[in-house]
PDB file of N, CA and C in Angstrom:
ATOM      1  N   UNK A   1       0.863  -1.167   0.000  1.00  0.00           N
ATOM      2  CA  UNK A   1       0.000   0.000   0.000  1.00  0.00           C
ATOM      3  C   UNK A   1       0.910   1.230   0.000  1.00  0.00           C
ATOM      4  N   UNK A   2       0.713   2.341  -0.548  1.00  0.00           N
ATOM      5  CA  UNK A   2       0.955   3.083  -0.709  1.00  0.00           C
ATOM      6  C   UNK A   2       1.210   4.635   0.233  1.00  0.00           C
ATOM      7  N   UNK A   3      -0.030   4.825   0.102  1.00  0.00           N
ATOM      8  CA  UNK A   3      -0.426   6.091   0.832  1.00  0.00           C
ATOM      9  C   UNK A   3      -0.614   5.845   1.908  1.00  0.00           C
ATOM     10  N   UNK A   4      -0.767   6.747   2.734  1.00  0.00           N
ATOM     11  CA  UNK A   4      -1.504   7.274   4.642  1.00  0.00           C
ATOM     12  C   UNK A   4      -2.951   7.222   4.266  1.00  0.00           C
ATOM     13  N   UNK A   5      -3.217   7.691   3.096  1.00  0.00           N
ATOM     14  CA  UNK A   5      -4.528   7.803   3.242  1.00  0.00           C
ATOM     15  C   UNK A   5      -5.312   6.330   2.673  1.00  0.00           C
ATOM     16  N   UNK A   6      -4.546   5.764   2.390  1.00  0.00           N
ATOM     17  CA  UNK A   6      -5.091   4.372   1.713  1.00  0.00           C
ATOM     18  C   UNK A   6      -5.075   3.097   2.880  1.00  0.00           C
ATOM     19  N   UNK A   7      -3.766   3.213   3.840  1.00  0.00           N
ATOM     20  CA  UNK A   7      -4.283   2.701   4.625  1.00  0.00           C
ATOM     21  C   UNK A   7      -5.244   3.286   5.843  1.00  0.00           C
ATOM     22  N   UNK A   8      -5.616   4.770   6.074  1.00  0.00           N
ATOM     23  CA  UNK A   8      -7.057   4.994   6.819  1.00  0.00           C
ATOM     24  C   UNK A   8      -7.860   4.752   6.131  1.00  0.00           C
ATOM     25  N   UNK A   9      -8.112   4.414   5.012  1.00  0.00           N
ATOM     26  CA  UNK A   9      -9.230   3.703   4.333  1.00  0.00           C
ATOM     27  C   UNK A   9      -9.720   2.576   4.928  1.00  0.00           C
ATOM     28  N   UNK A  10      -8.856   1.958   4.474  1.00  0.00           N
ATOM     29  CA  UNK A  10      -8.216   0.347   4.880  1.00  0.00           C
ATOM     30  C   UNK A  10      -8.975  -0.019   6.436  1.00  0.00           C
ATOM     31  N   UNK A  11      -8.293   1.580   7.395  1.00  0.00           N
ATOM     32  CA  UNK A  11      -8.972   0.839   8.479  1.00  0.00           C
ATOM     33  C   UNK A  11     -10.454   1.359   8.915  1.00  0.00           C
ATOM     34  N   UNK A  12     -10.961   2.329   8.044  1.00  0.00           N
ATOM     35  CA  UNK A  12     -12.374   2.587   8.138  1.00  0.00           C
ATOM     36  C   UNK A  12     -13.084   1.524   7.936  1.00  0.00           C
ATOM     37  N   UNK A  13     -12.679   0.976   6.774  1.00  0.00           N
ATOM     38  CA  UNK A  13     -13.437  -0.494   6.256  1.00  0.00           C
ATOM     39  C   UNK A  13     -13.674  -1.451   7.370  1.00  0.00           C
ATOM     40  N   UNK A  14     -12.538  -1.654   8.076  1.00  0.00           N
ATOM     41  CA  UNK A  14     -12.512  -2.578   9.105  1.00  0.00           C
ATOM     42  C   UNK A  14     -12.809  -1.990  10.297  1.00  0.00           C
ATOM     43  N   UNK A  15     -12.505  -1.082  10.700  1.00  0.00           N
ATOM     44  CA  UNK A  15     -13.217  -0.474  12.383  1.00  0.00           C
ATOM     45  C   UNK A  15     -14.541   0.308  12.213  1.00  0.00           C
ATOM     46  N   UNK A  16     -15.062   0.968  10.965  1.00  0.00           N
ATOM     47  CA  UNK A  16     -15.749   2.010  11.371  1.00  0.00           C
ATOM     48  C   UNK A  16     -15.426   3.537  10.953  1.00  0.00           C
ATOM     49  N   UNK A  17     -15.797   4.287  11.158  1.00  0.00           N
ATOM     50  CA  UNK A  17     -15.361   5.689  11.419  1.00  0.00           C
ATOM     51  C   UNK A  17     -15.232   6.312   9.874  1.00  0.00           C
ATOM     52  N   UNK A  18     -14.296   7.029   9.898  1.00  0.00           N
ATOM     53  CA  UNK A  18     -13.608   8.151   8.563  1.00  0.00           C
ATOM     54  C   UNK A  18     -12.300   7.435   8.473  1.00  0.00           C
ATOM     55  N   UNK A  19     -11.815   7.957   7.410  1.00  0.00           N
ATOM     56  CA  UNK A  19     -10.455   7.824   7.257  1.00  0.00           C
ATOM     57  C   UNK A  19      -9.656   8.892   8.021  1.00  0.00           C
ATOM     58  N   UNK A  20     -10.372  10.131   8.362  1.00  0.00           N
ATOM     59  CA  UNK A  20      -9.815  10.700   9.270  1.00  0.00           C
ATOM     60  C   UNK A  20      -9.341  10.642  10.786  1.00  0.00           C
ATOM     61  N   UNK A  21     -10.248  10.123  11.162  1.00  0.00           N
ATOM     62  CA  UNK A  21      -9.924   9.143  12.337  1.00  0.00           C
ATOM     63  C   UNK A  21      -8.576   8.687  12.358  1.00  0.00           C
ATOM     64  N   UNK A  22      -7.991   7.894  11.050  1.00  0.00           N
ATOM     65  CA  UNK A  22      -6.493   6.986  11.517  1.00  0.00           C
ATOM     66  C   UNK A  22      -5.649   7.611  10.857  1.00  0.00           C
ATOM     67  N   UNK A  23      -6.027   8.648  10.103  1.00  0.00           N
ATOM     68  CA  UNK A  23      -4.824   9.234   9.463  1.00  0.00           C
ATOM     69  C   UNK A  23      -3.526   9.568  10.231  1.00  0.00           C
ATOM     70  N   UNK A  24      -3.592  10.499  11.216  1.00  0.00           N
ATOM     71  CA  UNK A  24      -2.414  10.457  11.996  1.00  0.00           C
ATOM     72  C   UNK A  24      -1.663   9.321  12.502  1.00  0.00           C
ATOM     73  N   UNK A  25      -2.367   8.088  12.806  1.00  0.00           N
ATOM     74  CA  UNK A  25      -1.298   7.420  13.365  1.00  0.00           C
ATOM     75  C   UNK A  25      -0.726   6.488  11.532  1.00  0.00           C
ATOM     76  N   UNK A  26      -1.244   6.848  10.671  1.00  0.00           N
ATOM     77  CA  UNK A  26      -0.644   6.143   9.583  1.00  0.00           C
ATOM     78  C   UNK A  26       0.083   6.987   9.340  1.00  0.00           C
ATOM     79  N   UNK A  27       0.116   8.155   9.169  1.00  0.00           N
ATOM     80  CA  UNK A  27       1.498   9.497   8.691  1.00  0.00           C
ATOM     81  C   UNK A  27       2.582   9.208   9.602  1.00  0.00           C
ATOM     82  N   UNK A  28       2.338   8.857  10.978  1.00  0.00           N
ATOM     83  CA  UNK A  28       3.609   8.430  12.165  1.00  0.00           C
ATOM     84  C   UNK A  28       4.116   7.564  11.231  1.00  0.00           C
ATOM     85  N   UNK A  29       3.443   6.260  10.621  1.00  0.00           N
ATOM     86  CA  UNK A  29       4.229   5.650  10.605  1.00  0.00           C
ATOM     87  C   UNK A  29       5.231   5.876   9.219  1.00  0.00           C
ATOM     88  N   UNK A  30       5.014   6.978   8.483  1.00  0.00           N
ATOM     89  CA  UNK A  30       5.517   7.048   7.101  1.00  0.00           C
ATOM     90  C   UNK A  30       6.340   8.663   7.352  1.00  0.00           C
ATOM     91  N   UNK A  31       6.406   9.276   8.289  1.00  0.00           N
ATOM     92  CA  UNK A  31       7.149   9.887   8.313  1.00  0.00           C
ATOM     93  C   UNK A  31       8.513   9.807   8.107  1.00  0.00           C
ATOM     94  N   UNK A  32       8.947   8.628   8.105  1.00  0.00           N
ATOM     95  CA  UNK A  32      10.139   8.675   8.147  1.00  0.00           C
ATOM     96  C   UNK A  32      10.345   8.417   6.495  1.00  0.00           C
ATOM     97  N   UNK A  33       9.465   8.442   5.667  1.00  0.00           N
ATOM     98  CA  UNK A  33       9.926   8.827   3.859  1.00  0.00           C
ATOM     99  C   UNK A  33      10.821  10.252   4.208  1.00  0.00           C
ATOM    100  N   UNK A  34      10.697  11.546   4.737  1.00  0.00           N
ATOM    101  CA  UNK A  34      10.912  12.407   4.765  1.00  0.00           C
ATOM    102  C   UNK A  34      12.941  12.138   5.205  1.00  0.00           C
ATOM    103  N   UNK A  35      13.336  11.053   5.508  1.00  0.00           N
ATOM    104  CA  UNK A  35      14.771  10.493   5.568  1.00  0.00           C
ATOM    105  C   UNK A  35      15.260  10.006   4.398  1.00  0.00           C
ATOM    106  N   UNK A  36      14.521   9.280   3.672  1.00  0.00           N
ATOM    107  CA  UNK A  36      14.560   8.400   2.388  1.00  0.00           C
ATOM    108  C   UNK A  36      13.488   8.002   2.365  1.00  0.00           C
ATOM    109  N   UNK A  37      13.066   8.398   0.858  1.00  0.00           N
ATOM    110  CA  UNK A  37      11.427   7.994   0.114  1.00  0.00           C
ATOM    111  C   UNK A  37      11.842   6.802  -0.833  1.00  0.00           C
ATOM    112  N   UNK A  38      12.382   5.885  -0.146  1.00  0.00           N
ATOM    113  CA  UNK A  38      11.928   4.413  -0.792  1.00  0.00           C
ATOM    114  C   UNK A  38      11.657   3.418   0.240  1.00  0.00           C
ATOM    115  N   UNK A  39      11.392   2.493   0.078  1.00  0.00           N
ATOM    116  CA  UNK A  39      11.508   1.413   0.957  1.00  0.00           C
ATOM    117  C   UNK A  39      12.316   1.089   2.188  1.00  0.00           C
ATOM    118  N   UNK A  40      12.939   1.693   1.920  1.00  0.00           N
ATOM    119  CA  UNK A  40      14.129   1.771   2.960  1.00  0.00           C
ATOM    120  C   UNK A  40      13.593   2.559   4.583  1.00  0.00           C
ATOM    121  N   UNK A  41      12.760   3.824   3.840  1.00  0.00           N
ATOM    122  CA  UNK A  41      11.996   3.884   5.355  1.00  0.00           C
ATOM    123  C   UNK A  41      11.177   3.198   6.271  1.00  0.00           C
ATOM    124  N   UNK A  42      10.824   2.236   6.197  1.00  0.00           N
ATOM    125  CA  UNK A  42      10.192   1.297   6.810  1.00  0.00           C
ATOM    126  C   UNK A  42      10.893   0.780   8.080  1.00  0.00           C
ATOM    127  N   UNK A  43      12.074   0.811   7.894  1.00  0.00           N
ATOM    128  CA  UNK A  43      13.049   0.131   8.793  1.00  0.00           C
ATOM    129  C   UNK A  43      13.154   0.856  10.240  1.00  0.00           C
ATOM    130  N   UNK A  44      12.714   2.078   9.867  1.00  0.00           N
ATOM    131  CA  UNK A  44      12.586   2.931  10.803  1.00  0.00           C
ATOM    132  C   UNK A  44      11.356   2.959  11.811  1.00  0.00           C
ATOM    133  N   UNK A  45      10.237   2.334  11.135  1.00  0.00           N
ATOM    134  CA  UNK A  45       9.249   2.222  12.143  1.00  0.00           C
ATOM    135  C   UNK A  45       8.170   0.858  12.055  1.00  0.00           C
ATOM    136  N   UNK A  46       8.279   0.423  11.035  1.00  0.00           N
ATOM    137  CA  UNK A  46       7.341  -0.707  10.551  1.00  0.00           C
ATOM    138  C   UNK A  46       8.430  -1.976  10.759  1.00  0.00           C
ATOM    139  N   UNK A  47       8.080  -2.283  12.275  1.00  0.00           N
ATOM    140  CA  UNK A  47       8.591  -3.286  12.975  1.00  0.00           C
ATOM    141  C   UNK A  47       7.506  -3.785  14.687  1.00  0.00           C
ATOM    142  N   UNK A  48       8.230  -4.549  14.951  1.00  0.00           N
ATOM    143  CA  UNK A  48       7.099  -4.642  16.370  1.00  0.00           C
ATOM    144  C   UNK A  48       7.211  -3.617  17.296  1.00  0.00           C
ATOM    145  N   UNK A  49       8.620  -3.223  17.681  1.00  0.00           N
ATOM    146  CA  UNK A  49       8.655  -2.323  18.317  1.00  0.00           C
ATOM    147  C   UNK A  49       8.395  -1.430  17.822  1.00  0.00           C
ATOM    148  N   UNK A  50       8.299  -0.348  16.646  1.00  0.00           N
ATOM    149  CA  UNK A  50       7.932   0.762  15.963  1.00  0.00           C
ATOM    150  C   UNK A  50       5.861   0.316  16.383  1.00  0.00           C
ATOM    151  N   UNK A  51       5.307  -0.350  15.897  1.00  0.00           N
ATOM    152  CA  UNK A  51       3.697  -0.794  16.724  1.00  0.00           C
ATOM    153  C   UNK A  51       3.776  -0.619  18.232  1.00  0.00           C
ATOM    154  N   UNK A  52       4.483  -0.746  19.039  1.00  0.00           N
ATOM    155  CA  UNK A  52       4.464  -0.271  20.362  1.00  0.00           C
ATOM    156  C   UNK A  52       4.820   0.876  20.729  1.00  0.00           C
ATOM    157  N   UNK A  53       5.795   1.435  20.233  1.00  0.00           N
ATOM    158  CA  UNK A  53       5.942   3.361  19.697  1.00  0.00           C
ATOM    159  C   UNK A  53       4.675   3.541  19.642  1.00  0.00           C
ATOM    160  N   UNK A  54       3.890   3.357  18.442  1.00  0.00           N
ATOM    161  CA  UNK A  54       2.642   3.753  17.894  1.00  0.00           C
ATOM    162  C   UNK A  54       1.807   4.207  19.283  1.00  0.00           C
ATOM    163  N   UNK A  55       2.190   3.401  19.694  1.00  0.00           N
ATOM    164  CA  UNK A  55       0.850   3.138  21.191  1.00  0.00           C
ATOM    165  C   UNK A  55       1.224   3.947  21.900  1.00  0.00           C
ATOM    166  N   UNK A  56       2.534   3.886  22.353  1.00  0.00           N
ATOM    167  CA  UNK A  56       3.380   5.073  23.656  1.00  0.00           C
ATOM    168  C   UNK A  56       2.578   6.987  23.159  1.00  0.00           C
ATOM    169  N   UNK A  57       3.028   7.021  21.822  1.00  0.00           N
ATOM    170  CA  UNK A  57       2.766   8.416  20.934  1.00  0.00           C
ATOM    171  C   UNK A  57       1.418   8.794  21.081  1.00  0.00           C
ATOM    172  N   UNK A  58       0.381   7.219  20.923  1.00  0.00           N
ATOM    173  CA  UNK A  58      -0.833   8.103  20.770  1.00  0.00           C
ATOM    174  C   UNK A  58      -2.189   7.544  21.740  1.00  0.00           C
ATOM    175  N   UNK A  59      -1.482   6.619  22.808  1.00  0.00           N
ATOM    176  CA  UNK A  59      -2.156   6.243  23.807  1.00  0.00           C
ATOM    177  C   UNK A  59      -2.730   4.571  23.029  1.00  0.00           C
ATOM    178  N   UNK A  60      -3.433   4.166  24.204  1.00  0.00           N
ATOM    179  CA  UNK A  60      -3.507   2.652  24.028  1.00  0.00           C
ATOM    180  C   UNK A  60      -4.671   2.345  22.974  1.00  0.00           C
ATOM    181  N   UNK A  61      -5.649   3.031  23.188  1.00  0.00           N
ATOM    182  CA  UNK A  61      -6.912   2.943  22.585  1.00  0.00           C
ATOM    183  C   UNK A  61      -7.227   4.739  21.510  1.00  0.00           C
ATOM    184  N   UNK A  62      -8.150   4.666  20.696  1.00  0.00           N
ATOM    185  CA  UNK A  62      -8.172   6.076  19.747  1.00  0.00           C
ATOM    186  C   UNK A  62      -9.681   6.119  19.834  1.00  0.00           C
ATOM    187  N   UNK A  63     -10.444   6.826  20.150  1.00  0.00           N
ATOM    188  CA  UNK A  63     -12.195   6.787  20.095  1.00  0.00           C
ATOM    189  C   UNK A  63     -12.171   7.446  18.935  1.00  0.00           C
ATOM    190  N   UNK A  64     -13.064   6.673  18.031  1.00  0.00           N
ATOM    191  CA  UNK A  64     -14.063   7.427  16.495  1.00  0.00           C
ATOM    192  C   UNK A  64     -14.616   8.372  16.605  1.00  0.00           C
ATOM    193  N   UNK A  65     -14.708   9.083  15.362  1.00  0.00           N
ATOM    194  CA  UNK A  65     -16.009   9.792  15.241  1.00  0.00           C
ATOM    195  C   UNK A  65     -17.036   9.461  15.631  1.00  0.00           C
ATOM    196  N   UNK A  66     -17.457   8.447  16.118  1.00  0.00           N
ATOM    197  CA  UNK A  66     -18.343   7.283  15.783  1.00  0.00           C
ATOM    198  C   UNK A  66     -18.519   7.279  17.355  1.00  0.00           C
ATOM    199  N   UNK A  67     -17.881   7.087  17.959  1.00  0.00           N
ATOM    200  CA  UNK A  67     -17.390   6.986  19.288  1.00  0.00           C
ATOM    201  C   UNK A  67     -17.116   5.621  19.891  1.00  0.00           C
ATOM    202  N   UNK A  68     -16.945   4.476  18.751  1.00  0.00           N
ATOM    203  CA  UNK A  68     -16.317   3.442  18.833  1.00  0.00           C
ATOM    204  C   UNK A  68     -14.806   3.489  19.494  1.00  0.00           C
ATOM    205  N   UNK A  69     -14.600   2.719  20.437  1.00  0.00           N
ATOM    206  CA  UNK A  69     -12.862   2.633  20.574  1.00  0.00           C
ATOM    207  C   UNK A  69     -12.086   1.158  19.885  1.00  0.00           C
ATOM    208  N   UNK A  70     -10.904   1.742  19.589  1.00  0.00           N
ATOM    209  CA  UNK A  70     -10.173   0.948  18.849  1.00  0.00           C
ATOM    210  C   UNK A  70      -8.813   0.762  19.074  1.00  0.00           C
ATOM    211  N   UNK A  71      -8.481  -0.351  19.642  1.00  0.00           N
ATOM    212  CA  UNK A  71      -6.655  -0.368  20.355  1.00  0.00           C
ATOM    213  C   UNK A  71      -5.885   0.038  19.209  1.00  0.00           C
ATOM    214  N   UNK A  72      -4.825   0.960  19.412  1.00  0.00           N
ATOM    215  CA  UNK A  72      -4.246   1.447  18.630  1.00  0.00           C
ATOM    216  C   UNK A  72      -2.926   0.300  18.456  1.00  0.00           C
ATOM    217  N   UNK A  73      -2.913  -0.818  18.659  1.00  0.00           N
ATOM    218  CA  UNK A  73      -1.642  -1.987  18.225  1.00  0.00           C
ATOM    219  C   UNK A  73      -2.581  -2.313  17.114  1.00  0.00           C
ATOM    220  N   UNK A  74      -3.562  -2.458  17.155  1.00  0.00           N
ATOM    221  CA  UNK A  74      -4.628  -3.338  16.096  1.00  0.00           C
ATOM    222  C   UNK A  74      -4.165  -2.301  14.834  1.00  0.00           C
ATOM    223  N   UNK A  75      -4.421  -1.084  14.948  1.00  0.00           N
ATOM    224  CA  UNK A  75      -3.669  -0.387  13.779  1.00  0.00           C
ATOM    225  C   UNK A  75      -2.343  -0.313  13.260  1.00  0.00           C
ATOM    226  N   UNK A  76      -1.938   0.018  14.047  1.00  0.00           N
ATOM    227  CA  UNK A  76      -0.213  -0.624  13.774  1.00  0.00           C
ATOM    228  C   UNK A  76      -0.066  -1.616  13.136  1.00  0.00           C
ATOM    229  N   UNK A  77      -0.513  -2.924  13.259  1.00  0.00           N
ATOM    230  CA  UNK A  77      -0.324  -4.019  12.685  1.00  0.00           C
ATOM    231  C   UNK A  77      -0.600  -4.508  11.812  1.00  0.00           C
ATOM    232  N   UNK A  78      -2.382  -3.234  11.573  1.00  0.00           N
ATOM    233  CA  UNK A  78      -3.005  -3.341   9.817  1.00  0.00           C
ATOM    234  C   UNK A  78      -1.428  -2.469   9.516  1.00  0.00           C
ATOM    235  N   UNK A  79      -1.274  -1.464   9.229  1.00  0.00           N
ATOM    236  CA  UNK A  79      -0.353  -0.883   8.693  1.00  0.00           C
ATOM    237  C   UNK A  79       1.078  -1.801   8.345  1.00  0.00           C
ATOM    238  N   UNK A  80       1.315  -2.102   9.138  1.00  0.00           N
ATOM    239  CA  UNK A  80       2.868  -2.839   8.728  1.00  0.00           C
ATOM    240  C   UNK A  80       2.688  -4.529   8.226  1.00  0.00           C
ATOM    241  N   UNK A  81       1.215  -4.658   8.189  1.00  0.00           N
ATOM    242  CA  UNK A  81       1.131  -6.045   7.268  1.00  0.00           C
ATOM    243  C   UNK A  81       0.368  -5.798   6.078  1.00  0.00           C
ATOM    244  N   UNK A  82       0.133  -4.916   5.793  1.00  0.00           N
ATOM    245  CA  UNK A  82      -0.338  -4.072   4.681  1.00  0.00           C
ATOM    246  C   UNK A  82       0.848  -3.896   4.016  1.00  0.00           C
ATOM    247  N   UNK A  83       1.789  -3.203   4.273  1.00  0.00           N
ATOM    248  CA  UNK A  83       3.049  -2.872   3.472  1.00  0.00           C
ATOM    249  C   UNK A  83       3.929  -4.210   3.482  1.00  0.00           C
ATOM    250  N   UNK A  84       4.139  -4.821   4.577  1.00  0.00           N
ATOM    251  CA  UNK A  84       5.350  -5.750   4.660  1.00  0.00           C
ATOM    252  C   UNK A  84       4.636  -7.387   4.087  1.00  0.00           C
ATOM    253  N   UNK A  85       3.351  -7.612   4.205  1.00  0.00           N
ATOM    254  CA  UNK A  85       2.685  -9.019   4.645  1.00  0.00           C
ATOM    255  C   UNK A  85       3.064  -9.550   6.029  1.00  0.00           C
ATOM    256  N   UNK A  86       3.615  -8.575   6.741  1.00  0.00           N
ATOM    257  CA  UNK A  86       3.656  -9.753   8.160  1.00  0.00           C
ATOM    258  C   UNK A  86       4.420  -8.601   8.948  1.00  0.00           C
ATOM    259  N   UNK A  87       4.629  -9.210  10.136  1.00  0.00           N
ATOM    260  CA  UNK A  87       5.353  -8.125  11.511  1.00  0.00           C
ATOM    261  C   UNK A  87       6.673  -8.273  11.533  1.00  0.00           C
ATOM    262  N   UNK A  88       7.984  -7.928  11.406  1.00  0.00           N
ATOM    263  CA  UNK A  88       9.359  -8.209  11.156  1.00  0.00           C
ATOM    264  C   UNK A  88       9.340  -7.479  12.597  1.00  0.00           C
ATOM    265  N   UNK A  89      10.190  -8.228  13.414  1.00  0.00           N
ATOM    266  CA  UNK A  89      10.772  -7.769  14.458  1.00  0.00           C
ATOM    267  C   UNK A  89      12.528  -6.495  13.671  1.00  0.00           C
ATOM    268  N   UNK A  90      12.824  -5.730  14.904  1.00  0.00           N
ATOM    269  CA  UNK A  90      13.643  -4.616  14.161  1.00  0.00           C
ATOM    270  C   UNK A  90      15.321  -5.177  14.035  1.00  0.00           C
ATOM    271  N   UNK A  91      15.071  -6.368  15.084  1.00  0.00           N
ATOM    272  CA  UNK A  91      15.983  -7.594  14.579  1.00  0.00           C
ATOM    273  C   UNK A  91      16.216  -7.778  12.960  1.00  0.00           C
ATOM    274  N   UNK A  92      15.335  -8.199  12.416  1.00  0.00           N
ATOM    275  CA  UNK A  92      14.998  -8.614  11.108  1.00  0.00           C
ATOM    276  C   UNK A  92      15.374  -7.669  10.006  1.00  0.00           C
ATOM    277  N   UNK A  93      15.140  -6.694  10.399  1.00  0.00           N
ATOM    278  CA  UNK A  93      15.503  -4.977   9.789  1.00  0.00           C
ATOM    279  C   UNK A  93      17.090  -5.533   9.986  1.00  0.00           C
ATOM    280  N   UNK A  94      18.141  -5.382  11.235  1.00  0.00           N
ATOM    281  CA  UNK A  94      18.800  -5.010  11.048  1.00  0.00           C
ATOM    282  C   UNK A  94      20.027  -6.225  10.413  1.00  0.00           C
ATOM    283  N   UNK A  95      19.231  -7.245  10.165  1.00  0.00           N
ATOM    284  CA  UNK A  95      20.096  -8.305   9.527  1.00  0.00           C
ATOM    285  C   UNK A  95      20.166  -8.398   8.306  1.00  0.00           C
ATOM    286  N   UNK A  96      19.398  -7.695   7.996  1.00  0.00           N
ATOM    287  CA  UNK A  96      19.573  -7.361   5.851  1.00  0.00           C
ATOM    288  C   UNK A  96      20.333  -5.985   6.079  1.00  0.00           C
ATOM    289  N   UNK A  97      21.092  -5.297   7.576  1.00  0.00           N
ATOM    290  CA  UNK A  97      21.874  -4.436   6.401  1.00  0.00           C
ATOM    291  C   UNK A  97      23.582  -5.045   6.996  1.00  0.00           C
ATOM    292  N   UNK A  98      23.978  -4.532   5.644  1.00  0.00           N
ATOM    293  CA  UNK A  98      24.928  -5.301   5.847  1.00  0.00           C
ATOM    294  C   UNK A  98      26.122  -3.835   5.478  1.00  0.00           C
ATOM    295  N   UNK A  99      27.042  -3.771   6.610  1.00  0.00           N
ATOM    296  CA  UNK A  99      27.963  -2.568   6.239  1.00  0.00           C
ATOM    297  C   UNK A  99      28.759  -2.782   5.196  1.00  0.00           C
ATOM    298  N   UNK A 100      29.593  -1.570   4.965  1.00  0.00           N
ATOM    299  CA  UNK A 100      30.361  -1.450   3.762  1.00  0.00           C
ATOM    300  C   UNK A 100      32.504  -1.858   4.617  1.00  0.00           C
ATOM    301  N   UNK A 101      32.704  -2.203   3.558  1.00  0.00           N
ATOM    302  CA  UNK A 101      34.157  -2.423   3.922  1.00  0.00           C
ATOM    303  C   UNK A 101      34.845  -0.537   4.058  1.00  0.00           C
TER     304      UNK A 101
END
């Protein structure tokens, strides 16, 4: 997936609400394009621990428009299995890089 706004889509479909609702915690997690806009930013937050960040930043639970509540790990985890297919610990990140001589 692409966009911030494609995955608050993503999780309107599935929780409820607007896409406005999750937009912020999907821009957290893509802020870090603003370091490097390829793939490569991911490494920076789309990991397990970067999903528990998520939570510290914006509290445990997010109430809707709607006034539904929704644990904010449950989002995190649409987000980084949306982009990745699965949860990479930051372990995993750091064993594909490999330094330079």
């Amino acid at each position: 997936m692409g966009h911030c706004y494609h995955h608050a889509l993503s999780s309107a479909r599935r929780w409820g609400g607007t896409p406005d609702d999750y937009l912020a915690l999907h821009q957290w997690f893509d802020e870090s394009k603003a370091i490097t806009a390829d793939f490569r930013h991911r490494a920076l937050r789309h990991h397990a621990e970067g999903i528990f960040m998520l939570e510290r930043f914006f509290g445990v639970t997010i109430t809707l428009s709607t006034g539904r509540v929704v644990p904010v790990r449950l989002i995190g985890e649409q987000h980084v299995r949306e982009d990745l297919g699965f949860i990479p610990s930051f372990a995993d990140w750091v064993r594909s890089i490999r330094p330079e001589p």
